[in-house]
Each structure stands twice: as C-alpha cells, then as structure tokens.
N, C-alpha and C. Protein backbone atom coordinates (compact mmCIF):
# COMPACT_ATOMS: atom_id res chain seq x y z
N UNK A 1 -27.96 -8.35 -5.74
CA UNK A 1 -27.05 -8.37 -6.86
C UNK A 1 -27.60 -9.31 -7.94
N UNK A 2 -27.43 -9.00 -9.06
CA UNK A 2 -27.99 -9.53 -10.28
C UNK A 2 -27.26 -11.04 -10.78
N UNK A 3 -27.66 -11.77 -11.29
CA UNK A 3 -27.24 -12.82 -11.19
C UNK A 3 -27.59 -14.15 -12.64
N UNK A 4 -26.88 -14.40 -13.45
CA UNK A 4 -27.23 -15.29 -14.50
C UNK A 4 -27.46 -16.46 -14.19
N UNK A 5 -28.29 -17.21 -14.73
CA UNK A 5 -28.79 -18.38 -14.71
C UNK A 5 -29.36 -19.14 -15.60
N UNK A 6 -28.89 -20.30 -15.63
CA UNK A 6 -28.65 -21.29 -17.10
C UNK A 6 -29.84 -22.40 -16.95
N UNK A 7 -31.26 -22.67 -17.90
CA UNK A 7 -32.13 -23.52 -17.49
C UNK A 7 -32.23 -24.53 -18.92
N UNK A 8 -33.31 -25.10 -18.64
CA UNK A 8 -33.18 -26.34 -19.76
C UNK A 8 -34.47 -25.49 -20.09
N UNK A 9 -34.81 -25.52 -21.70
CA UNK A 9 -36.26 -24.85 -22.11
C UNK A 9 -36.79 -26.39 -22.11
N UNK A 10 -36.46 -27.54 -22.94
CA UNK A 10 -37.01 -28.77 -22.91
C UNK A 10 -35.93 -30.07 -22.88
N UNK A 11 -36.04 -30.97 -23.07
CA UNK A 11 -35.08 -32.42 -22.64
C UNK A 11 -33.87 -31.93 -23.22
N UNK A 12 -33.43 -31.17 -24.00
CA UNK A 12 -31.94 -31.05 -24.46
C UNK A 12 -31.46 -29.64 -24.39
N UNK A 13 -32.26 -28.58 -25.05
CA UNK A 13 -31.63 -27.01 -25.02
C UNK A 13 -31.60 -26.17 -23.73
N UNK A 14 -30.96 -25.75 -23.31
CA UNK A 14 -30.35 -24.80 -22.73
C UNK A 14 -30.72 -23.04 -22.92
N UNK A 15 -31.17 -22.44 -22.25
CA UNK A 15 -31.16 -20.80 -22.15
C UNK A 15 -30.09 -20.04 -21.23
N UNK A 16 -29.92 -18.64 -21.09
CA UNK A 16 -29.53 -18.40 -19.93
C UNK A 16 -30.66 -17.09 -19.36
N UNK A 17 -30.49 -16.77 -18.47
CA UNK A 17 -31.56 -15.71 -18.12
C UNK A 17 -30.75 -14.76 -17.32
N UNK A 18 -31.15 -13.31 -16.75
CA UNK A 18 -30.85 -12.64 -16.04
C UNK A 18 -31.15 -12.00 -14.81
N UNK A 19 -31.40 -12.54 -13.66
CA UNK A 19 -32.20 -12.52 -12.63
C UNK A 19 -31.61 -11.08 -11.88
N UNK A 20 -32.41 -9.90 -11.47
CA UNK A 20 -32.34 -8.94 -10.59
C UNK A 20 -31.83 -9.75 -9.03
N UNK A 21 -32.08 -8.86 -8.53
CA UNK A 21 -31.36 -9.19 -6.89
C UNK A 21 -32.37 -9.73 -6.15
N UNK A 22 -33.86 -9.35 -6.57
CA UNK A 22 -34.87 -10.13 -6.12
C UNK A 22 -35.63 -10.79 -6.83
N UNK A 23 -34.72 -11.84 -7.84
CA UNK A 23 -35.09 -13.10 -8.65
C UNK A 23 -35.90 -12.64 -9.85
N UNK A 24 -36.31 -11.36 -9.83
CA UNK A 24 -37.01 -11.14 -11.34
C UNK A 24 -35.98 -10.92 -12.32
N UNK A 25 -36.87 -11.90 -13.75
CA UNK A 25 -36.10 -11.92 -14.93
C UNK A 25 -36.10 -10.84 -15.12
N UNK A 26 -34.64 -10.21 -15.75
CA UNK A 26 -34.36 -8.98 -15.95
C UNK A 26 -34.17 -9.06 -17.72
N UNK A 27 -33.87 -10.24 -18.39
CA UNK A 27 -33.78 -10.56 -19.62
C UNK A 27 -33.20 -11.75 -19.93
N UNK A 28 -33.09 -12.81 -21.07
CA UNK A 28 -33.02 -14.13 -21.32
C UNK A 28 -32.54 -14.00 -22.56
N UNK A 29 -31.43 -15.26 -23.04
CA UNK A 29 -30.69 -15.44 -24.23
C UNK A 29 -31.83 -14.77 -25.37
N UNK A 30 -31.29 -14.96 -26.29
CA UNK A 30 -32.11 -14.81 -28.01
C UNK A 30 -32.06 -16.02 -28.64
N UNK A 31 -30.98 -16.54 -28.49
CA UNK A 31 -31.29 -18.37 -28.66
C UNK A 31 -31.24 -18.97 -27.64
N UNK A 32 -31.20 -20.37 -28.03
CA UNK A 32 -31.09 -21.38 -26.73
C UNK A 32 -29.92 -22.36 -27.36
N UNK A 33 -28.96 -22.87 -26.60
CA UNK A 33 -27.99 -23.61 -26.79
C UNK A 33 -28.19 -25.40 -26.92
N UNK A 34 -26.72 -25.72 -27.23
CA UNK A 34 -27.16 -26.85 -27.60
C UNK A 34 -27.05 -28.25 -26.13
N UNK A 35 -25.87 -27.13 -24.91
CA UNK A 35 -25.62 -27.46 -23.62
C UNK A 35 -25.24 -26.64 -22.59
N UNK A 36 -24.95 -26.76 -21.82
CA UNK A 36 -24.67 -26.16 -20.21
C UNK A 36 -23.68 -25.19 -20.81
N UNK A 37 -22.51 -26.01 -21.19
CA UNK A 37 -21.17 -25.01 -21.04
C UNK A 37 -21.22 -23.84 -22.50
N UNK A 38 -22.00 -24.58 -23.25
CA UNK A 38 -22.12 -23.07 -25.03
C UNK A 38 -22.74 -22.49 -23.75
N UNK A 39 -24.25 -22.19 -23.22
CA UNK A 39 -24.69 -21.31 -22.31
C UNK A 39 -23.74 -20.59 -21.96
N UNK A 40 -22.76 -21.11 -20.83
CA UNK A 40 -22.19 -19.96 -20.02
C UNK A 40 -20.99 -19.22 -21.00
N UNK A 41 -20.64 -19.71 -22.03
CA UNK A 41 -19.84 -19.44 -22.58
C UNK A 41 -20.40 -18.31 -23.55
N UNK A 42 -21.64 -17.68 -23.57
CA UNK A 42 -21.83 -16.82 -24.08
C UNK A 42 -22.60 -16.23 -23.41
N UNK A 43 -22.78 -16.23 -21.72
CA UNK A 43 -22.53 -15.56 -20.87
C UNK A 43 -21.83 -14.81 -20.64
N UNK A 44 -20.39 -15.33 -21.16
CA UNK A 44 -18.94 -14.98 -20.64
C UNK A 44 -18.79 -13.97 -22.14
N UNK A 45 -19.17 -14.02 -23.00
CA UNK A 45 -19.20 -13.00 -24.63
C UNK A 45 -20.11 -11.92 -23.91
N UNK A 46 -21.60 -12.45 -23.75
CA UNK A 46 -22.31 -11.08 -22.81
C UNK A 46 -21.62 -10.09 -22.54
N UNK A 47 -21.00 -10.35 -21.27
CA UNK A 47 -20.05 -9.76 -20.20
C UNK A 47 -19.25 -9.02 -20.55
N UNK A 48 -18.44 -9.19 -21.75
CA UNK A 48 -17.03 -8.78 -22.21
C UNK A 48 -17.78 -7.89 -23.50
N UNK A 49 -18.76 -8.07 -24.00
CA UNK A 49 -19.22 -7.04 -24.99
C UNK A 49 -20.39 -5.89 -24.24
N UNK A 50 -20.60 -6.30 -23.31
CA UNK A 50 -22.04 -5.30 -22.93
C UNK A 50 -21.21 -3.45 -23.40
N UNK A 51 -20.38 -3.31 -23.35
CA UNK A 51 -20.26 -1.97 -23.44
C UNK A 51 -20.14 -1.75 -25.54
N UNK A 52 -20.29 -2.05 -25.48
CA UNK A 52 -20.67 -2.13 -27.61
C UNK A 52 -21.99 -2.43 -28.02
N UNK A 53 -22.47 -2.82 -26.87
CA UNK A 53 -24.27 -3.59 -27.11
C UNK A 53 -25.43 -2.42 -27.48
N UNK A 54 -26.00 -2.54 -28.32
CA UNK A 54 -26.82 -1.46 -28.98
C UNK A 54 -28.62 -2.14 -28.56
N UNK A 55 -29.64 -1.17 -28.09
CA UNK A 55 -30.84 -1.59 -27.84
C UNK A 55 -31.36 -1.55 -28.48
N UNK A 56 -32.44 -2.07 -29.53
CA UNK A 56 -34.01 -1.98 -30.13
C UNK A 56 -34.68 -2.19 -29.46
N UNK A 57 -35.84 -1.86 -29.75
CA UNK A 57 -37.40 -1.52 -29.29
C UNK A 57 -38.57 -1.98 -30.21
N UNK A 58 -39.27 -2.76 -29.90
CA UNK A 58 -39.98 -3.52 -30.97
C UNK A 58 -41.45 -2.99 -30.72
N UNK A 59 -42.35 -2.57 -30.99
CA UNK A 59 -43.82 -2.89 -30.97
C UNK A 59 -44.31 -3.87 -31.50
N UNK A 60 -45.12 -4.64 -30.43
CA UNK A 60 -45.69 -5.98 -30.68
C UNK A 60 -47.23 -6.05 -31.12
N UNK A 61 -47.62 -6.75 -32.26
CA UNK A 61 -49.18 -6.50 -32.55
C UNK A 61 -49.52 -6.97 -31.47
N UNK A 62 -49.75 -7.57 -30.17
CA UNK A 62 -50.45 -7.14 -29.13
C UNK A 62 -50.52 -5.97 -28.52
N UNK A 63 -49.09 -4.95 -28.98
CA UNK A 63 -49.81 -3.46 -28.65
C UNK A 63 -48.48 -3.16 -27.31
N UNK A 64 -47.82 -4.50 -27.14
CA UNK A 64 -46.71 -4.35 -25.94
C UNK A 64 -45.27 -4.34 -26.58
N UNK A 65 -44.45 -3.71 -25.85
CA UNK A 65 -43.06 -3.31 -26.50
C UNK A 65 -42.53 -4.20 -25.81
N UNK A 66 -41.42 -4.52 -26.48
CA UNK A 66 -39.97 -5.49 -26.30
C UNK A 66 -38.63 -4.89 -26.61
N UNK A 67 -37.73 -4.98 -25.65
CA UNK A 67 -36.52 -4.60 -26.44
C UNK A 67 -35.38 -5.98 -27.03
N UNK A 68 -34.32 -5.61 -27.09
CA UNK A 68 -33.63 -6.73 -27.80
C UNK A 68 -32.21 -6.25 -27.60
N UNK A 69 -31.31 -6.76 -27.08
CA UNK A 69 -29.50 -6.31 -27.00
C UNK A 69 -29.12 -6.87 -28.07
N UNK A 70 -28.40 -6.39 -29.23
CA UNK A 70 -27.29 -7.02 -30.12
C UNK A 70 -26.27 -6.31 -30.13
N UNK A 71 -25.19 -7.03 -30.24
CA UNK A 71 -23.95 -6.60 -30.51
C UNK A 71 -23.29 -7.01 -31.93
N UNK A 72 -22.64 -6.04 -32.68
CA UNK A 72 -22.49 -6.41 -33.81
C UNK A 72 -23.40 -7.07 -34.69
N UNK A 73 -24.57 -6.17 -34.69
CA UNK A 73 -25.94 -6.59 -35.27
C UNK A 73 -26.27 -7.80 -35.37
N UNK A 74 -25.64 -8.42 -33.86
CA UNK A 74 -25.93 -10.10 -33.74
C UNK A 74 -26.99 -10.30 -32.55
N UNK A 75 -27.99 -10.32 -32.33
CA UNK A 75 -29.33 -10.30 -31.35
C UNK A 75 -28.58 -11.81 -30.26
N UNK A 76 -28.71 -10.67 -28.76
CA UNK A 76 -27.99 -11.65 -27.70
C UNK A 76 -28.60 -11.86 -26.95
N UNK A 77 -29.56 -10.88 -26.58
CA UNK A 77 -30.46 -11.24 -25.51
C UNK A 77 -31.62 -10.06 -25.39
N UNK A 78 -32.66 -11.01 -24.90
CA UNK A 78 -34.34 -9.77 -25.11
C UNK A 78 -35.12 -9.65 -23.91
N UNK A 79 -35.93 -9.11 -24.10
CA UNK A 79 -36.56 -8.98 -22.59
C UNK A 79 -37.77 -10.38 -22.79
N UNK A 80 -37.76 -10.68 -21.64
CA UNK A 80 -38.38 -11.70 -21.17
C UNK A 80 -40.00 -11.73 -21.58
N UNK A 81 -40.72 -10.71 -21.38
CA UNK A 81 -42.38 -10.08 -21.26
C UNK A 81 -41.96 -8.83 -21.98
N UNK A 82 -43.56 -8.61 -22.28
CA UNK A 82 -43.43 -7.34 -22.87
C UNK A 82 -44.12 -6.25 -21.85
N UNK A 83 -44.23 -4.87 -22.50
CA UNK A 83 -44.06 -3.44 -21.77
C UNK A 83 -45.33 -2.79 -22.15
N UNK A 84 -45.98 -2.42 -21.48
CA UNK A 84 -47.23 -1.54 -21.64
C UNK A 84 -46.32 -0.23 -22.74
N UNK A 85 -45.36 0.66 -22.10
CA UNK A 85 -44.80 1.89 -22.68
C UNK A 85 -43.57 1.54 -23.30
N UNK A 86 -43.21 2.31 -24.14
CA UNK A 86 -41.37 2.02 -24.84
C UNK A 86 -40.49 2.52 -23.44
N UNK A 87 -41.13 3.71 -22.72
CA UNK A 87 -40.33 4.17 -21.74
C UNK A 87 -40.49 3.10 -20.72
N UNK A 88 -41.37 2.10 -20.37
CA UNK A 88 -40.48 1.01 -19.37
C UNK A 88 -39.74 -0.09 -19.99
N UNK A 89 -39.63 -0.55 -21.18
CA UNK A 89 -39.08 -1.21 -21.77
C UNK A 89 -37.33 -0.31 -21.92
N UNK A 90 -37.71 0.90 -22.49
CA UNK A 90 -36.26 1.25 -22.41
C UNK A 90 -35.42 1.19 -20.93
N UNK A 91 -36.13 1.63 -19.91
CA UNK A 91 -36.22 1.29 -18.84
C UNK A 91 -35.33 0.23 -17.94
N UNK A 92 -36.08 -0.96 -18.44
CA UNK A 92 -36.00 -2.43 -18.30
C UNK A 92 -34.54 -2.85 -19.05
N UNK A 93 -34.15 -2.48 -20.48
CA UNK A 93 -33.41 -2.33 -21.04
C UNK A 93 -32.00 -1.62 -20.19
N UNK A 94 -32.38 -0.28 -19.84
CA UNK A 94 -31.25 -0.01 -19.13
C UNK A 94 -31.00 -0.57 -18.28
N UNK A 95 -31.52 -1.38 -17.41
CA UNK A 95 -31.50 -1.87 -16.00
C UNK A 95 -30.17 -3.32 -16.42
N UNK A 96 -31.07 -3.95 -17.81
CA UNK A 96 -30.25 -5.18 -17.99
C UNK A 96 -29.09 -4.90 -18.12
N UNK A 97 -28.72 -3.57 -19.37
CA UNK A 97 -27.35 -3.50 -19.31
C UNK A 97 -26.00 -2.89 -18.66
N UNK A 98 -27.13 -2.22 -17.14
CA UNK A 98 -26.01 -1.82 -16.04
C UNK A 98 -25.91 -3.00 -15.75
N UNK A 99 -26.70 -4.17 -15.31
CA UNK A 99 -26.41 -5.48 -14.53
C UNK A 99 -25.92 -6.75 -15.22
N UNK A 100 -25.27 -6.50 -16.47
CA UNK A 100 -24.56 -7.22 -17.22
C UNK A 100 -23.49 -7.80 -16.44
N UNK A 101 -22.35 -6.36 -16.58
CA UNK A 101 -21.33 -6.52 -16.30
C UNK A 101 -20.90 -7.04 -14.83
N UNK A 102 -21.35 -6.71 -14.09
CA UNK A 102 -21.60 -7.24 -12.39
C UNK A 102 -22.09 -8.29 -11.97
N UNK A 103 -22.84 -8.72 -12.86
CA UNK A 103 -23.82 -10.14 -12.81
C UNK A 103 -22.90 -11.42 -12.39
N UNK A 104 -23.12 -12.16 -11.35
CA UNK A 104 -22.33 -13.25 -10.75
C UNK A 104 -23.12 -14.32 -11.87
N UNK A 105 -22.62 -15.50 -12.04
CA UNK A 105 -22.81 -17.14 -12.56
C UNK A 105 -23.39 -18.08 -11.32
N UNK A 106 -24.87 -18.52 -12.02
CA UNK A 106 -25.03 -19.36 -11.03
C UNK A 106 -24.87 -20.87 -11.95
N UNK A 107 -23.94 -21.79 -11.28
CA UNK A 107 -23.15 -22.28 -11.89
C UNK A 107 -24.17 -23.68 -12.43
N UNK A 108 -25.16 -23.71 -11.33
CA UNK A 108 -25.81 -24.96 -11.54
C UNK A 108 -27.06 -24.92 -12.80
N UNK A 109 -27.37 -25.48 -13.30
CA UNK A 109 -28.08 -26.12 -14.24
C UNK A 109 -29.84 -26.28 -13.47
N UNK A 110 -30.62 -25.19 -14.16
CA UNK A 110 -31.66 -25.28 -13.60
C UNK A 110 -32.80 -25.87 -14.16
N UNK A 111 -33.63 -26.82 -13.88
CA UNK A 111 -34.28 -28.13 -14.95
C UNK A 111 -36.09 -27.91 -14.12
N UNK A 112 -37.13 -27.03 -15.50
CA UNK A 112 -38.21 -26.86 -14.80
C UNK A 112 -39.00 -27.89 -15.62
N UNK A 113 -40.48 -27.83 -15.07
CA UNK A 113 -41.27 -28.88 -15.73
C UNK A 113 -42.54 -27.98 -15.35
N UNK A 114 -43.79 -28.39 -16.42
CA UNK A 114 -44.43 -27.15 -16.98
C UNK A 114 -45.63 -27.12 -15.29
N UNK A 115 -45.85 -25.90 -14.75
CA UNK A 115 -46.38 -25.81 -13.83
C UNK A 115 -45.98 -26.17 -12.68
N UNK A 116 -45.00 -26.78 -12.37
CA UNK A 116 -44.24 -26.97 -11.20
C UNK A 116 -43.09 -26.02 -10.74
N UNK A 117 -42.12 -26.14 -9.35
CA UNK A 117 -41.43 -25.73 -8.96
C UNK A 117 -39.84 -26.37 -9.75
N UNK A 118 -39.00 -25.84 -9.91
CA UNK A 118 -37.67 -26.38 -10.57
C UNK A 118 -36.82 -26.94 -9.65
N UNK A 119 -36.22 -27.42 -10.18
CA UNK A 119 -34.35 -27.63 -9.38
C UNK A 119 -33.58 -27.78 -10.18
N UNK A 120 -32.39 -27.45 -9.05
CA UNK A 120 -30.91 -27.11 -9.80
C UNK A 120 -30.18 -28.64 -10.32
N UNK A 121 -29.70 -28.75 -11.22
CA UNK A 121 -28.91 -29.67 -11.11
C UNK A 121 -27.27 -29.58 -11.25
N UNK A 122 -26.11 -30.13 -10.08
CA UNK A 122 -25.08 -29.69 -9.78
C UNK A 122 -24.11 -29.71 -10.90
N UNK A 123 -23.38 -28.90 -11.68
CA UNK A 123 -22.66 -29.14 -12.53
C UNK A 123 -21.55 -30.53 -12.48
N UNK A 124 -21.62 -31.47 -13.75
CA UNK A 124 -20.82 -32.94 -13.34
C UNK A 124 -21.84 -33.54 -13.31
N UNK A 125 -23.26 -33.47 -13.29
CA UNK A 125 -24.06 -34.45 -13.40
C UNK A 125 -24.69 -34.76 -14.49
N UNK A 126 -24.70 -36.16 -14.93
CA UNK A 126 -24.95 -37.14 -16.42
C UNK A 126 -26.07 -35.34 -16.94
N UNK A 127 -25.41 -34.73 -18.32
CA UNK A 127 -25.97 -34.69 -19.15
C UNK A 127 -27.42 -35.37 -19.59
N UNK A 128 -27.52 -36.41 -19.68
CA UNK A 128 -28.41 -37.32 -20.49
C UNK A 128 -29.72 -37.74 -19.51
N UNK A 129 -29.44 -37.44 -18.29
CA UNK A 129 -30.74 -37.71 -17.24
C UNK A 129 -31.77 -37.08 -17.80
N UNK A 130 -32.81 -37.64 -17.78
CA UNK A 130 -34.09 -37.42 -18.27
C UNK A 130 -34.39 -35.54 -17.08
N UNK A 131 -35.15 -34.94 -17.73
CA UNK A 131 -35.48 -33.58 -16.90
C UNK A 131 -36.42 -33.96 -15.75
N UNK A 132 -37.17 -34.99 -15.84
CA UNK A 132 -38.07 -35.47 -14.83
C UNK A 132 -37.35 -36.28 -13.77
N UNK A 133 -36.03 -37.12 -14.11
CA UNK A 133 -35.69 -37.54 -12.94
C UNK A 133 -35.42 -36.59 -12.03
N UNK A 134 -35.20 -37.67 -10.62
CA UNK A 134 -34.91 -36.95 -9.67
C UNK A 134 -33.54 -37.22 -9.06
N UNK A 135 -32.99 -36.29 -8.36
CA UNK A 135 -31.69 -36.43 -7.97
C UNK A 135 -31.32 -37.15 -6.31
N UNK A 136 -31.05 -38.39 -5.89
CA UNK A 136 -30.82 -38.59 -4.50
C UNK A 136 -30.60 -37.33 -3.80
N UNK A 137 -30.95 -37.15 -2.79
CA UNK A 137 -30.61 -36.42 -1.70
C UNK A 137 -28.91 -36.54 -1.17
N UNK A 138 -28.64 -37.65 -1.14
CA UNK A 138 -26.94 -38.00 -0.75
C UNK A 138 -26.30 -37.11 -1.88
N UNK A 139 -27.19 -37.19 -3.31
CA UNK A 139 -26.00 -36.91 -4.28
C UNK A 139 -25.98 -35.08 -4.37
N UNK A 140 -27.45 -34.27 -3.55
CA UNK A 140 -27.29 -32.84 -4.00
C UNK A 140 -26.30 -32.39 -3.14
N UNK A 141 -25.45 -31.43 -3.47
CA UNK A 141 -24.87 -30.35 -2.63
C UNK A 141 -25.70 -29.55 -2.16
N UNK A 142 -25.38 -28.81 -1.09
CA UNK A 142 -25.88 -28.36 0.03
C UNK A 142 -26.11 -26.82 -0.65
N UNK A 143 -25.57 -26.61 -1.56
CA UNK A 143 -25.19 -24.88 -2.12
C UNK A 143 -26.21 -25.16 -3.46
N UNK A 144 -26.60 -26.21 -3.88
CA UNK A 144 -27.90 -26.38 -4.64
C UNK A 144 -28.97 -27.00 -4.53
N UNK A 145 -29.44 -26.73 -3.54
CA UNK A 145 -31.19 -27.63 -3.34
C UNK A 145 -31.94 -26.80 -3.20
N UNK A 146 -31.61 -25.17 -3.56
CA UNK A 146 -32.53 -24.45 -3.34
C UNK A 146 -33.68 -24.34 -4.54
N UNK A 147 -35.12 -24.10 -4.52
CA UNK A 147 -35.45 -24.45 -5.29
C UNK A 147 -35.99 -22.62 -6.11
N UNK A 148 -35.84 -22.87 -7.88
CA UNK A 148 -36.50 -21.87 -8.55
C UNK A 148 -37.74 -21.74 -8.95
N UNK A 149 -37.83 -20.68 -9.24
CA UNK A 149 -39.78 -20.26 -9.71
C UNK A 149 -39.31 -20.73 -11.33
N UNK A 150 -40.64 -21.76 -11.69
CA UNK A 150 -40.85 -21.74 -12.92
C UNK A 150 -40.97 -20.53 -13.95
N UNK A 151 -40.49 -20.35 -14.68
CA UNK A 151 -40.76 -18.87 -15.66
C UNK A 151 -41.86 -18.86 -16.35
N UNK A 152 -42.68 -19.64 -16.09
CA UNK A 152 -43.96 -19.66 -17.19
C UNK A 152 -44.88 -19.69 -16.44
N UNK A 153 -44.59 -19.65 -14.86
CA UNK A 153 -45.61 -19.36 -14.02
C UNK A 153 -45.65 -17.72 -13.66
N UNK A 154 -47.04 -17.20 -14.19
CA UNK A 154 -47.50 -15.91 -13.81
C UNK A 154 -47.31 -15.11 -12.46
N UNK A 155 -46.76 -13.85 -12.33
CA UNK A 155 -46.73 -13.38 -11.23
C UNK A 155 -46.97 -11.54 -11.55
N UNK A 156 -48.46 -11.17 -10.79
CA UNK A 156 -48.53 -10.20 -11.63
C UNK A 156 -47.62 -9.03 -10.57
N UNK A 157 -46.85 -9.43 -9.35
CA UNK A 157 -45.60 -8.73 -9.46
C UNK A 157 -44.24 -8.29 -10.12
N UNK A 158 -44.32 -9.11 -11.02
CA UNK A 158 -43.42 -8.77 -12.42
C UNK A 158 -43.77 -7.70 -12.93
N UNK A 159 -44.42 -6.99 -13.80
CA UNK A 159 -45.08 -5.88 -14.61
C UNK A 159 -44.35 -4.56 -13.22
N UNK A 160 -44.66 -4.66 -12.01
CA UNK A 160 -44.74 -3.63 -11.22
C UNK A 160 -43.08 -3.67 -10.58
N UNK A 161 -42.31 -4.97 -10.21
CA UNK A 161 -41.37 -4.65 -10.31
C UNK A 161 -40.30 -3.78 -11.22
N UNK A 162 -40.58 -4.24 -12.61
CA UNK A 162 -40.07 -3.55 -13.62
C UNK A 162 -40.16 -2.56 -13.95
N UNK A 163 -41.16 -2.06 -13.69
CA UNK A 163 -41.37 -0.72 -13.26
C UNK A 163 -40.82 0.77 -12.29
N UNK A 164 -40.26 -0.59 -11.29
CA UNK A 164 -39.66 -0.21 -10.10
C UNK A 164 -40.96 0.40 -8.71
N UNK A 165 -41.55 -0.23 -9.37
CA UNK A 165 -42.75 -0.45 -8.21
C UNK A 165 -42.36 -1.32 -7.38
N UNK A 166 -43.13 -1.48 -5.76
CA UNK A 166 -42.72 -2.34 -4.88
C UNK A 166 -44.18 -2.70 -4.37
C-alpha cells in the first residue's frame, strides 16, 4: 500500500513524497514547505482534490519526460526522475493518481544527510535540532527507528520498477 512521507530537503524545508508499497518514489511535492505540519497539510489538499487533478507531460532537453499534477492550474506534485517514453511517464502518472487517494501518512519526519542512510524523527520533537544530531535511543519510539533510503542515492531498480518491471 502506497504511502506519504514528509522529509527535510535541508536544515529547515520540508517535502512530502509518495512511496509505492515497495518504497519506490511514486512522486514528490512541487514545492517544499516551510515545516512538518504545512507538509501534511497539503497532503491532506492532495487527497481531497486528486479527483480534479489534471496531468502534463514535459519533455526535458535531456531528451527524458516528466509529468506534473496541478489542480486548478496550481502545480502540486511531479514525478520524482524522468522517463525514457511519455507512455511510462503517463504511466507513472497514472499510478500516482490511483494511489493518492488510499495513500496512508507516515506521520514521522524523515531527516537525510547527503550519501547516507536517514531517520525518522518522532513527531513532538524540538523543531530546531540540528539534521545531523542524533536522537537517544531511550527517546525513539519503537514504531520509528526504522531506517529510509536516501533519495539521492541511485538505484538502477527504479527506472524498471516504474515500468512495472520486477
């Protein structure tokens, strides 16, 4: 099951992303916020508009397609990578916006650092902590220490998932 998820891009902004059932980005905000809760809170606009949401299709001078969701010619969210064909991008596109509406909240706050593995941080915890600290062990919950794949780390199973390759 598909699943949203809210990360820090650097020490202050916020994204949200759209993870498939087996953790591939399925698509990611169009902006980035200014904290945790604007994030989910236009998560929660996502959700309640996906059936009004209109797709574009971009060709990229690298030659790879992108699509883009807006609603009310307001750009909400795009695909993550780009597409060898328009037909897997449209594709990819459809996929995001059956798994809009179904998409569970993962509630915790996910904080990566460039080339490493991430972690969650539990909602209620200081805002203002640097992204590099680390969190006591006493203080994680048990329902967040699992750890995420950096998004800027390459996986050339992406391209073939999206595809619906296995």
């Amino acid at each position: 099951m598909a699943r949203f998820q809210c990360f820090r891009t650097d020490g202050r902004r916020v994204r949200w992303r759209l993870l498939g059932g087996n953790n591939r980005v399925l698509g990611v905000s169009a902006r980035d916020f200014a904290d945790h809760a604007a994030a989910l809170d236009d998560v929660e606009r996502i959700r309640r508009s996906a059936a009004q949401a209109e797709f574009d299709f971009e060709h990229g001078d690298g030659g790879q397609w992108w699509w883009r969701m807006s609603v009310r010619d307001r750009p909400v969210a795009q695909s993550a990578h780009g597409f060898a064909r328009r037909v897997d991008a449209a594709l990819a596109a459809d996929r995001f916006g059956r798994s809009v509406r179904g998409a569970d909240s993962d509630l915790p706050l996910a904080v990566f650092q460039p080339g490493r593995r991430g972690r969650e941080i539990p909602l209620g915890e200081p805002e203002n902590r640097p992204c590099g600290g680390s969190v006591p062990l006493s203080a994680r919950s048990p329902l967040t220490t699992r750890l995420v794949t950096d998004p800027r780390l390459s996986d050339s199973r992406q391209d073939n998932d999206d595809r619906g390759e296995r």
